[in-house]
C-alpha atoms as a PDB file:
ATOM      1  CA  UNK A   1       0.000   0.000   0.000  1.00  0.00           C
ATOM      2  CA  UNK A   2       2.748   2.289   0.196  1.00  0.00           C
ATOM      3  CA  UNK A   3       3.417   2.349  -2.974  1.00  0.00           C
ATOM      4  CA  UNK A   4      -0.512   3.247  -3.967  1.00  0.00           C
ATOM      5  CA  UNK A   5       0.450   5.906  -1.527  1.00  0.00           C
ATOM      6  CA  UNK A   6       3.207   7.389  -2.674  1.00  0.00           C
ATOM      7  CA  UNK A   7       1.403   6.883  -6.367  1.00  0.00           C
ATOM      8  CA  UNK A   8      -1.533   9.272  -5.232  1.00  0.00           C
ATOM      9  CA  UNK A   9       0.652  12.011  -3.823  1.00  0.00           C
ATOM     10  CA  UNK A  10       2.840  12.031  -7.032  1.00  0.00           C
ATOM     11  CA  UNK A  11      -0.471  12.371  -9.382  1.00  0.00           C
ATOM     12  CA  UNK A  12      -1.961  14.740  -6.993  1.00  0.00           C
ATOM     13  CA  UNK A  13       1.539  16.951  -6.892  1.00  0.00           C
ATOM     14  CA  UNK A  14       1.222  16.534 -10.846  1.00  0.00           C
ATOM     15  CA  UNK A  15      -2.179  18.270 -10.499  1.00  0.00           C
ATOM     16  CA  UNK A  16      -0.487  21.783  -9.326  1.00  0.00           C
ATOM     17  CA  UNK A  17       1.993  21.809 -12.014  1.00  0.00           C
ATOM     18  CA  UNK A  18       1.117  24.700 -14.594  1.00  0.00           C
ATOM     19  CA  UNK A  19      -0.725  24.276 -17.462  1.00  0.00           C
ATOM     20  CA  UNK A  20      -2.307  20.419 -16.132  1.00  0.00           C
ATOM     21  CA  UNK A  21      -6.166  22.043 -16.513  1.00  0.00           C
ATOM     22  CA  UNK A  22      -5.443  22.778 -20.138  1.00  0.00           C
ATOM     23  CA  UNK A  23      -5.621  19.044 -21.583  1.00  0.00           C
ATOM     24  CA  UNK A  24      -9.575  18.416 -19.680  1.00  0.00           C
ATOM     25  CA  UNK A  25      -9.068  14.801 -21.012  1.00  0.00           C
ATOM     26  CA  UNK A  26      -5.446  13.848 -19.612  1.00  0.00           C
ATOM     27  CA  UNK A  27      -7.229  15.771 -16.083  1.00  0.00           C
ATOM     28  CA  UNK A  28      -9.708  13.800 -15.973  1.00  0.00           C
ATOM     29  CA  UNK A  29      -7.968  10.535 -16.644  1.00  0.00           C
ATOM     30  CA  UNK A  30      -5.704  11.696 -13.472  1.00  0.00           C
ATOM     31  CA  UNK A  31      -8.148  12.928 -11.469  1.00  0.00           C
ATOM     32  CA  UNK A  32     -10.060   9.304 -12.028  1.00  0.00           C
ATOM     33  CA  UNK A  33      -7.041   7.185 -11.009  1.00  0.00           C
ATOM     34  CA  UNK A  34      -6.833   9.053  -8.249  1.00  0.00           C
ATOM     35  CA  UNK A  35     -10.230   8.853  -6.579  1.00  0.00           C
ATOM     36  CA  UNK A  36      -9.648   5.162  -7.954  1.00  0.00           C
ATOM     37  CA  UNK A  37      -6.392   4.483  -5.782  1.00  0.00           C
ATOM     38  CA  UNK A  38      -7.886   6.635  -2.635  1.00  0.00           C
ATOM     39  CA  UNK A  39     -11.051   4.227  -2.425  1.00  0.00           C
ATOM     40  CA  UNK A  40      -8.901   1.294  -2.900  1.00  0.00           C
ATOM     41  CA  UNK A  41      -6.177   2.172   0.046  1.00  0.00           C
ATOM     42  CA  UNK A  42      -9.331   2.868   2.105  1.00  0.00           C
ATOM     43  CA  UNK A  43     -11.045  -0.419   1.493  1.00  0.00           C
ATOM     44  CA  UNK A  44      -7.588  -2.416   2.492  1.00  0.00           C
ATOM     45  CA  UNK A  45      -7.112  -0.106   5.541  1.00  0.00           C
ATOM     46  CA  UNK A  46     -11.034  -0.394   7.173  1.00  0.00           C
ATOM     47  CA  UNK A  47     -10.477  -4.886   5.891  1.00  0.00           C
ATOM     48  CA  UNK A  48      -7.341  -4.257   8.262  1.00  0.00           C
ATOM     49  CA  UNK A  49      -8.851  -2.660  10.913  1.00  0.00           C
ATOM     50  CA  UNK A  50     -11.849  -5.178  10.527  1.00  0.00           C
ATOM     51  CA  UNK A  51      -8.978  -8.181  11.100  1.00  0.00           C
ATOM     52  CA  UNK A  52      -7.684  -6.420  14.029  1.00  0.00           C
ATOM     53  CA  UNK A  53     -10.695  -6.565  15.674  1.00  0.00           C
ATOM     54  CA  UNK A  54     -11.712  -9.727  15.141  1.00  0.00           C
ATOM     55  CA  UNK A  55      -8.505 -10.612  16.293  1.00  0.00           C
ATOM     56  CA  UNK A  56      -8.664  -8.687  19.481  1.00  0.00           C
ATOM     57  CA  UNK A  57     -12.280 -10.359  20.152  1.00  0.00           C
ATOM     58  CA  UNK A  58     -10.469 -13.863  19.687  1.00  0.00           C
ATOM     59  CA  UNK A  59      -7.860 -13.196  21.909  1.00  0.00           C
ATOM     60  CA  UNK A  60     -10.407 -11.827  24.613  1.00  0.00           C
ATOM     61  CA  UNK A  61     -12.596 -15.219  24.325  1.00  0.00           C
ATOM     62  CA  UNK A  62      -9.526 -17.606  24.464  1.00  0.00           C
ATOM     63  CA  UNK A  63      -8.743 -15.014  27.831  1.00  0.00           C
ATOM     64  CA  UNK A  64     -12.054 -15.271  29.584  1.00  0.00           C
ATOM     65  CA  UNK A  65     -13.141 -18.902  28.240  1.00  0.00           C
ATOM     66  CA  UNK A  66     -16.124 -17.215  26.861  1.00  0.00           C
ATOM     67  CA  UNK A  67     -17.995 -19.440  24.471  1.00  0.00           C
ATOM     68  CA  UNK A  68     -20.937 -16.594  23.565  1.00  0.00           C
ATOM     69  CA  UNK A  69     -17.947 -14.429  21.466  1.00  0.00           C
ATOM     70  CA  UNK A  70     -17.719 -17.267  19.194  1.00  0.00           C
ATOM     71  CA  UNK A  71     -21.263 -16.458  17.625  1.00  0.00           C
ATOM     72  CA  UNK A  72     -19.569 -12.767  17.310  1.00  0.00           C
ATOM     73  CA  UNK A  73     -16.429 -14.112  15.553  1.00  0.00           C
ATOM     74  CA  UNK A  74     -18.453 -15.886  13.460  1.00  0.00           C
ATOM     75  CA  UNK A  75     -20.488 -13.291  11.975  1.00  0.00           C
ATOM     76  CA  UNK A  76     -17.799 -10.540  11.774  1.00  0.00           C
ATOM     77  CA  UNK A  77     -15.343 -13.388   9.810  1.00  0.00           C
ATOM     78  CA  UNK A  78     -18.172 -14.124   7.427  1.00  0.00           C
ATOM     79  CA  UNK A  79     -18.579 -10.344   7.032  1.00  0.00           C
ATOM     80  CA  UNK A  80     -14.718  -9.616   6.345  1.00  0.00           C
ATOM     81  CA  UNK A  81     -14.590 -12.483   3.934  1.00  0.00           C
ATOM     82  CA  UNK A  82     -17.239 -10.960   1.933  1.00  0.00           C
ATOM     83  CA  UNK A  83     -15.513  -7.899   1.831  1.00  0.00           C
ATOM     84  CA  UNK A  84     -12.009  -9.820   1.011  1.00  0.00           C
ATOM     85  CA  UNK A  85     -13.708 -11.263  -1.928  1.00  0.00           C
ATOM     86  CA  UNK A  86     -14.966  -8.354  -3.577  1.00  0.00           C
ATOM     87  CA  UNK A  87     -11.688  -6.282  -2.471  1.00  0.00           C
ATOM     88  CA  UNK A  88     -10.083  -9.012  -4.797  1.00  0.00           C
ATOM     89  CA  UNK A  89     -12.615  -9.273  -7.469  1.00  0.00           C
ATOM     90  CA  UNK A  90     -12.137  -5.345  -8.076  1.00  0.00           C
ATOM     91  CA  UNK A  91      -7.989  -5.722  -7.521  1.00  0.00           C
ATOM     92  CA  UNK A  92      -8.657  -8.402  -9.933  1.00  0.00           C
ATOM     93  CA  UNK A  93     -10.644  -6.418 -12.755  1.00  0.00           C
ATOM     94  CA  UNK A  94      -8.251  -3.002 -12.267  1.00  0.00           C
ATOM     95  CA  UNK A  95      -6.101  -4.013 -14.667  1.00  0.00           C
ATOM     96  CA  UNK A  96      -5.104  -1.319 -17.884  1.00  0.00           C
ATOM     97  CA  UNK A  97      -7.614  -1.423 -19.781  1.00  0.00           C
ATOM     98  CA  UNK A  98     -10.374  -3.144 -17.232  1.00  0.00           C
ATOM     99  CA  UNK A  99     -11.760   0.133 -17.230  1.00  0.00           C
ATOM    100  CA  UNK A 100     -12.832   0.642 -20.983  1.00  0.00           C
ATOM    101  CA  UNK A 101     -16.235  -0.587 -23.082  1.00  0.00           C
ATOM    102  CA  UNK A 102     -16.578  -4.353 -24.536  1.00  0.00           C
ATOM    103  CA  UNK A 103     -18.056  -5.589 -27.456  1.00  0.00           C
ATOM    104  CA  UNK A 104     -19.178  -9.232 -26.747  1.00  0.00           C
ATOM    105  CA  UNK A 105     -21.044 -11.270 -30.262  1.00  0.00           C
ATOM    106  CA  UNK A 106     -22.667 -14.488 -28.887  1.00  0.00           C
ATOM    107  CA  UNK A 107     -22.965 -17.500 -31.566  1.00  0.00           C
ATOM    108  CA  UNK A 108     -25.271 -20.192 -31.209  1.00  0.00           C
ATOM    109  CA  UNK A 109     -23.177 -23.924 -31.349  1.00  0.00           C
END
């Protein structure tokens, strides 16, 4: 993730340089990857924080013998796996050109 973030502060320093507003299109393609790379860094950090937590909660049950956090775990695992998946579906579908139009011709046989 570090390199994500040092990815968004060099396109967002590239935004300030003069003359970047005159080509719209190149802007816009810039300004896109950008929001693009912000919502994906978020989405790892909150799956992150989501771990750590269920961690923590683990850790407290195994402490206290407590059989009633295991219902918890459960839920909040199933939860963060669903997240995981589509975290990786999208990581899997950002490639170069993942983001442009298709033309799909279906054929009988």
């Amino acid at each position: 993730m570090a390199g994500k973030g040092k990815e968004i502060a060099d396109l967002e320093e590239k935004t300030f340089e003069s003359g970047f507003w005159d080509d719209r299109e190149n802007a816009q393609k810039v300004l896109q990857r950008i929001t693009g790379l912000k919502e994906r860094v978020k989405r790892y950090y909150e799956l992150e924080a989501k771990l750590e937590d269920i961690r923590t909660l683990w850790e407290l049950g195994q402490e206290e013998n407590d059989e009633s956090v295991e219902t918890e775990i459960s839920t909040l695992l199933s939860d963060f796996i669903k997240a995981l998946d589509s975290l990786e579906l999208e990581l899997l579908l950002s490639g170069r050109y993942d983001s442009h139009n298709a033309i799909l011709a279906l054929h009988a046989g």
